[in-house]
Protein backbone atom coordinates (compact mmCIF):
# COMPACT_ATOMS: atom_id res chain seq x y z
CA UNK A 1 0.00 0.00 0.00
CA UNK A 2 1.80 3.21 -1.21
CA UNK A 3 0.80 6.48 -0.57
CA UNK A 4 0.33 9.04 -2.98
CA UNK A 5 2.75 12.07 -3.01
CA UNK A 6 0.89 15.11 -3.00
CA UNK A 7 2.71 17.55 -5.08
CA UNK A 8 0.41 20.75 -4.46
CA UNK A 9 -1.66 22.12 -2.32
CA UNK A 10 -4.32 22.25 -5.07
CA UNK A 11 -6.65 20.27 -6.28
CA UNK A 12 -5.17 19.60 -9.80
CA UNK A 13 -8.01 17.09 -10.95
CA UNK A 14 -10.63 19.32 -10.08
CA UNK A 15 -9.23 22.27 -11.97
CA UNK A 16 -8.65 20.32 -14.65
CA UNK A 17 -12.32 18.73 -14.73
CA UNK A 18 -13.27 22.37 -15.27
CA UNK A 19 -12.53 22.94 -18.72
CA UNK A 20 -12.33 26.65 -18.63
CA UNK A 21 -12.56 27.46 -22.64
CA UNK A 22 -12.32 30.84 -23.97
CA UNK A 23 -15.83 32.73 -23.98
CA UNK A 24 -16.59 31.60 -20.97
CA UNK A 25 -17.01 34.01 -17.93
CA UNK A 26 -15.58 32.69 -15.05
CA UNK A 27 -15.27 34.18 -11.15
CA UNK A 28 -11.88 33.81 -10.03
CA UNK A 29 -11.29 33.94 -5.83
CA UNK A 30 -7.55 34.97 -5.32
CA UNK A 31 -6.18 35.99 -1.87
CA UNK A 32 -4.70 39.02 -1.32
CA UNK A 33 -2.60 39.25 1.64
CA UNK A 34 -2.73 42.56 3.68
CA UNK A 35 -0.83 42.88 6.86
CA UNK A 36 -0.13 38.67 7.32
CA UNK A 37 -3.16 38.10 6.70
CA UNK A 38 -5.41 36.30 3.33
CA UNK A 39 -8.64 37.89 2.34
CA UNK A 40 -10.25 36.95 -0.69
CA UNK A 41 -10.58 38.90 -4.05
CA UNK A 42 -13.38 37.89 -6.84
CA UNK A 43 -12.40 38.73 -10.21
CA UNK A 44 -15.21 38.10 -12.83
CA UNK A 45 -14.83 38.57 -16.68
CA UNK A 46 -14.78 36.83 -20.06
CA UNK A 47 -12.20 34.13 -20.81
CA UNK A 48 -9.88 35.47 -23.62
CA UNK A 49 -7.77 32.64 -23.98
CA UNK A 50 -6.14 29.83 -22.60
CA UNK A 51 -2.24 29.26 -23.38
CA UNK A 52 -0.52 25.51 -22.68
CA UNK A 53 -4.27 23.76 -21.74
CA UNK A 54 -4.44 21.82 -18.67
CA UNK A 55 -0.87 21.29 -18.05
CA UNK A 56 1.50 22.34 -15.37
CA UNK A 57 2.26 25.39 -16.49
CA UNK A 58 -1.34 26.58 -18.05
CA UNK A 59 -2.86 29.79 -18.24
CA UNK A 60 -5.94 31.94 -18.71
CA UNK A 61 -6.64 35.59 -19.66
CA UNK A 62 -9.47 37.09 -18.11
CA UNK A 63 -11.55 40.29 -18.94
CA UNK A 64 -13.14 42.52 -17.27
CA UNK A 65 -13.91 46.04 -17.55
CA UNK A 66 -13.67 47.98 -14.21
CA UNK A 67 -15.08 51.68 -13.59
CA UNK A 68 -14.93 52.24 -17.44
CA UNK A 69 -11.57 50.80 -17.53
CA UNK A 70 -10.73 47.47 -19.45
CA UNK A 71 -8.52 45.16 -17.19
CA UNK A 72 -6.85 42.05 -18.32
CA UNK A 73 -5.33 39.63 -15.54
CA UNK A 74 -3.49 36.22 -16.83
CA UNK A 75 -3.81 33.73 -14.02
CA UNK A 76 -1.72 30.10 -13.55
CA UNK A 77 -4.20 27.18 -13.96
CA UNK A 78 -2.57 25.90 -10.75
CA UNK A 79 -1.78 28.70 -8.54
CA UNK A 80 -2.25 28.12 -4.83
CA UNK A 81 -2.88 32.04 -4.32
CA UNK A 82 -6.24 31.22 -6.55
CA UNK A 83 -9.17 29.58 -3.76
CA UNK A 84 -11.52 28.64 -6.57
CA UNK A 85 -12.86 29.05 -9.89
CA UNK A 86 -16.32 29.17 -11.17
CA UNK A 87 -17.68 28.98 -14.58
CA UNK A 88 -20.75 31.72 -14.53
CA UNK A 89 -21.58 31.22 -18.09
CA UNK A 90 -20.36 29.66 -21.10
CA UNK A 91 -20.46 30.80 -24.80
CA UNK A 92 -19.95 29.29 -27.78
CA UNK A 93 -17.44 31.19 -29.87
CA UNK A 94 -15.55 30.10 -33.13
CA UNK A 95 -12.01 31.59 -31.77
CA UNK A 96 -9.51 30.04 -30.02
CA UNK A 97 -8.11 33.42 -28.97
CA UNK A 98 -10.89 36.20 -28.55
CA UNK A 99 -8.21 39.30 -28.78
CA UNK A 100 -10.41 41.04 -30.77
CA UNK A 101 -12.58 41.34 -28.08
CA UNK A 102 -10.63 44.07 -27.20
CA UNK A 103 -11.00 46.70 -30.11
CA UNK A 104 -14.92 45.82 -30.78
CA UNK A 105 -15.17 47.14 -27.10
CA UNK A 106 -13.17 50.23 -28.05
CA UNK A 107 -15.11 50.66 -31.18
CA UNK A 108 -18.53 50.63 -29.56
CA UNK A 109 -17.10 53.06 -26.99
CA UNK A 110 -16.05 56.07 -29.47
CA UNK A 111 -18.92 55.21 -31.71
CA UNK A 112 -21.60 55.67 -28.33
CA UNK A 113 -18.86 58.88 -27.98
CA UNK A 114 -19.29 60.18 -31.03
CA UNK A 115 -23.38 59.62 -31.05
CA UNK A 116 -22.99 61.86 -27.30
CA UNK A 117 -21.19 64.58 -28.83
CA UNK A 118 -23.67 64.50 -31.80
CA UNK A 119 -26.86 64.92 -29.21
CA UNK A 120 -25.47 67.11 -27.20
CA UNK A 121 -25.68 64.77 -24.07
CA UNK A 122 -22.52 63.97 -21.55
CA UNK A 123 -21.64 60.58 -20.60
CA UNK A 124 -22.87 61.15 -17.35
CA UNK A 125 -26.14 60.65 -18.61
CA UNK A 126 -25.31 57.35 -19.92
CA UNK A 127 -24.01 56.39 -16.97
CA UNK A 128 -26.95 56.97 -14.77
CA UNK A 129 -28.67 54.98 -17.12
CA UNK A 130 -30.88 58.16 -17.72
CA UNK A 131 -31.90 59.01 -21.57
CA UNK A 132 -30.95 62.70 -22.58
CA UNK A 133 -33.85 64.41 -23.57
CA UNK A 134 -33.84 65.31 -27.23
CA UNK A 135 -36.53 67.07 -28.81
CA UNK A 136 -38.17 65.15 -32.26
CA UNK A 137 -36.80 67.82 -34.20
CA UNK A 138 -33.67 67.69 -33.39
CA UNK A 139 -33.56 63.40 -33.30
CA UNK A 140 -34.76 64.20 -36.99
CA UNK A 141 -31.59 66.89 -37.30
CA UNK A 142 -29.07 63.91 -36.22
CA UNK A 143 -30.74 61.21 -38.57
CA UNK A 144 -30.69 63.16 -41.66
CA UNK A 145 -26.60 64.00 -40.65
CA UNK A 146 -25.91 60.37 -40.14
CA UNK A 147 -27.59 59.53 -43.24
CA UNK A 148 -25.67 62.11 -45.21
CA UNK A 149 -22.25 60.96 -44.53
């Protein structure tokens, strides 16, 4: 009767059983130490990619965009500073790699920007989730300038 050698504290069969695949959105729990002691951080985004699949030295991009801010962090499959990892949704995509992820969200961005300016609105309106008021006339003014470029 042998016993088995346990070379990490994680559980390596359970993160490999999860199968993170790019698209998915995933919550990540990592401790933070602060003053000797662990607390733990959730970090939730979309699944960019995943380098060198499920073995020792595997890793994941994850998305997220934070106060307006896109933020990428590239966790180790097998890091013992990450408690767990949950899948909160998963998407089919037809990329391996979903870098382009990152310039559609940049487009959309200056084009909701550029639509602002054009109304006459600020983005703190948009961010309150409030629609500017705009008058029919001047909706009517915008359409016929988008239509003539």
């Amino acid at each position: 009767m042998e016993k088995a050698i346990k070379v990490s504290v994680v559980d390596m069969e359970a993160r490999q059983a999860l199968g993170i695949r790019p698209g998915d959105t995933v919550r990540v729990s990592q401790k933070i130490e602060e003053k000797g002691k662990y607390r733990l951080q959730a970090f939730e985004g979309l699944v960019l990619a995943v380098k060198h699949g499920s073995e020792a030295g595997g890793t994941f991009t994850v998305r997220r965009v934070a106060s307006g801010v896109g933020v990428e962090k590239i966790f180790p499959i097998y890091s013992p500073m990450i408690d767990s990892i949950q899948i909160v949704k998963r998407a089919t995509v037809r990329r391996a790699k979903l870098y382009y992820i990152r310039e559609k969200v940049s487009r959309e961005a200056r084009r909701l920007l550029r639509r602002t300016r054009m109304m006459g609105a600020t983005t703190a309106d948009f961010e309150k989730g409030a629609e500017p008021e705009v008058s029919a006339v001047e909706t009517a003014d915008v359409v016929a300038a988008e239509q003539a470029e």
